[in-house]
Protein backbone atom coordinates (compact mmCIF):
# COMPACT_ATOMS: atom_id res chain seq x y z
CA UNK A 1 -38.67 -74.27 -51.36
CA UNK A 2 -36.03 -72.63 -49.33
CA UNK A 3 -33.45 -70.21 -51.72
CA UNK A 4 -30.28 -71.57 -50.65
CA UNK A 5 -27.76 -70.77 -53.86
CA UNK A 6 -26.83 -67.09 -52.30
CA UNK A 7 -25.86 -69.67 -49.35
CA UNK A 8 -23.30 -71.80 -50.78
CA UNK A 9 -21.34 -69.27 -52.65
CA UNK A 10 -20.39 -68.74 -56.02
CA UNK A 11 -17.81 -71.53 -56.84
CA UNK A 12 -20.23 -74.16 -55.69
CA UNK A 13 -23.11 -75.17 -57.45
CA UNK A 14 -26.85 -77.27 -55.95
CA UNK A 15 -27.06 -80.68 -58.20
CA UNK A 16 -30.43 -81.27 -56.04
CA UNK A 17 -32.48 -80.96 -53.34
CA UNK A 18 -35.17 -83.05 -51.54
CA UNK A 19 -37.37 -82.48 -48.81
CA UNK A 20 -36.51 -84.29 -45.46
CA UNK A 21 -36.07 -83.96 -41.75
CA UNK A 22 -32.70 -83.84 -39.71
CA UNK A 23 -32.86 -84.81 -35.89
CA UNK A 24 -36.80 -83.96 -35.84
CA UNK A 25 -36.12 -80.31 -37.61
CA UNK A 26 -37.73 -80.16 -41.30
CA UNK A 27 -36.01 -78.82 -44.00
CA UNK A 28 -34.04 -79.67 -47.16
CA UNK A 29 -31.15 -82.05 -47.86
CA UNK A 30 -28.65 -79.93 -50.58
CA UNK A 31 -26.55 -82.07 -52.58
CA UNK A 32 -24.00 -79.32 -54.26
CA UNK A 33 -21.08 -80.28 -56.44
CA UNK A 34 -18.56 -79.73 -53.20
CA UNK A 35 -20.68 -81.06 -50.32
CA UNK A 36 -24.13 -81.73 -48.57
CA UNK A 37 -26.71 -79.60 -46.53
CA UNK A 38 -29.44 -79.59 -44.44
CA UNK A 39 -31.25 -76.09 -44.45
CA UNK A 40 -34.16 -74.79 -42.87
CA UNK A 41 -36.07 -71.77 -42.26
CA UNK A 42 -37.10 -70.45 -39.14
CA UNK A 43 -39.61 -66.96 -38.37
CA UNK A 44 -42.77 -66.32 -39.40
CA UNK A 45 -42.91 -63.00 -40.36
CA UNK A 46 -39.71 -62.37 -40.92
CA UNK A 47 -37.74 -65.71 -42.57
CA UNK A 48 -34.16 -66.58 -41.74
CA UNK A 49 -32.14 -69.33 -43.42
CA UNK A 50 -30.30 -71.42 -41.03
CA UNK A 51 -27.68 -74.23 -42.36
CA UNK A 52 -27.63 -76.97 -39.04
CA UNK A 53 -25.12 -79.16 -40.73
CA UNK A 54 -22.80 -78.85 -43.70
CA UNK A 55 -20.65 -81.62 -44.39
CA UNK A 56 -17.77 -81.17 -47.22
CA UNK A 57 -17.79 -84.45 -49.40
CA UNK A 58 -14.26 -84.81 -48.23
CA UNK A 59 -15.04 -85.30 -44.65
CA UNK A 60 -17.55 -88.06 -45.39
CA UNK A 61 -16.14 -91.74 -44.23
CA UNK A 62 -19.59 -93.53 -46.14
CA UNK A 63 -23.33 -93.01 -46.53
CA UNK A 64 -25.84 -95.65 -46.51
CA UNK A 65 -29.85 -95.90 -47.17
CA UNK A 66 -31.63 -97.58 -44.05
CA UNK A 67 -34.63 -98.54 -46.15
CA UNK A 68 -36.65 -96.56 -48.60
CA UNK A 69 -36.94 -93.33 -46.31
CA UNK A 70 -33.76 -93.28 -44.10
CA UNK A 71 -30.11 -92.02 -44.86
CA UNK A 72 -27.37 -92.36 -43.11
CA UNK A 73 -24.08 -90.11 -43.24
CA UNK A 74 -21.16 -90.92 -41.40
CA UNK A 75 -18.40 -87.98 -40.80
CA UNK A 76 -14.70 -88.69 -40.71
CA UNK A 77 -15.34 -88.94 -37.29
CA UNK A 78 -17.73 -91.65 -36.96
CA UNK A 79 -20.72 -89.11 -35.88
CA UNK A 80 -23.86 -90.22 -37.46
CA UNK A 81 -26.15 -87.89 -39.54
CA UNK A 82 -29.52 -89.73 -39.93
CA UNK A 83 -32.25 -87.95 -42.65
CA UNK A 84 -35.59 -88.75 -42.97
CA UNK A 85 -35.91 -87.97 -46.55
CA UNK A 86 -39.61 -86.97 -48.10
CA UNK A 87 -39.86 -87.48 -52.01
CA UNK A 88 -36.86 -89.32 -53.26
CA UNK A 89 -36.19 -92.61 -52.13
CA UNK A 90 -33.02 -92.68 -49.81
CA UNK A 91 -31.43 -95.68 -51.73
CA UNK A 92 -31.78 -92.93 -55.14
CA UNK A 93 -29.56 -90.13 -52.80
CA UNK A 94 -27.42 -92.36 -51.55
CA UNK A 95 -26.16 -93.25 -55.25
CA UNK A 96 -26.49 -89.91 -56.23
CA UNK A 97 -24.11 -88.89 -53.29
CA UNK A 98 -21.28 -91.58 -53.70
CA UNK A 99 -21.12 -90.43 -57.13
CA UNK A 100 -20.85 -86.92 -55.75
CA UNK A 101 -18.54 -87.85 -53.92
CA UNK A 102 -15.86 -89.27 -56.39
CA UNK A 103 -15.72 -86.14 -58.20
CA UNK A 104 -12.97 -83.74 -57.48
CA UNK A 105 -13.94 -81.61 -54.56
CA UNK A 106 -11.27 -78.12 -56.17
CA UNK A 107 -13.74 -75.22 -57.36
CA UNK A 108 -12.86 -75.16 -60.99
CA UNK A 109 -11.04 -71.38 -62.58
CA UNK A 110 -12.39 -69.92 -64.75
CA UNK A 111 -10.67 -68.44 -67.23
């Protein structure tokens, strides 16, 4: 499992990951209170996180499961982000992200 909470920065938080591929590269889809991921790790010897795509849940127009493996993200901008996701079944993550998705996006003060 790749470490990805030094990643997204302290006023963010992961709500869950899953295995899955992004345009043929494996890796994990990140589901965080304030937006998605797809993360990956490249090197052998020496391991570097890369982050290919990172969507704010504020720039997505509407997600959809293409069957039981297969989810679709759409971008403000009509660009398509198709996953090939691993363990959890896509129609699961897509609820999980709409309901991510209503949630106010504003990192919350602490006080």
């Amino acid at each position: 499992m790749i470490e990805v909470k030094k990643h997204i920065g302290v006023d963010d938080k992961v709500q869950e990951t899953c295995e899955g591929q992004l345009h043929g590269e494996t890796g994990q889809l990140v589901l965080t209170r304030r937006r998605i991921l797809f993360v990956k790790e490249e090197g052998l010897f020496r391991k570097k996180v890369l982050i290919p795509l990172e969507l704010p849940y504020a720039k997505i127009k509407r997600v959809a499961a293409d069957g039981s493996h297969k989810l679709l993200v759409y971008d403000i901008n009509e660009i398509k982000h198709s996953f090939i996701v691993m363990e959890t079944p896509a129609p699961k993550i897509e609820s999980r992200l709409k309901e991510y998705m209503k949630r106010p996006h504003t990192p919350q003060i602490r006080a």
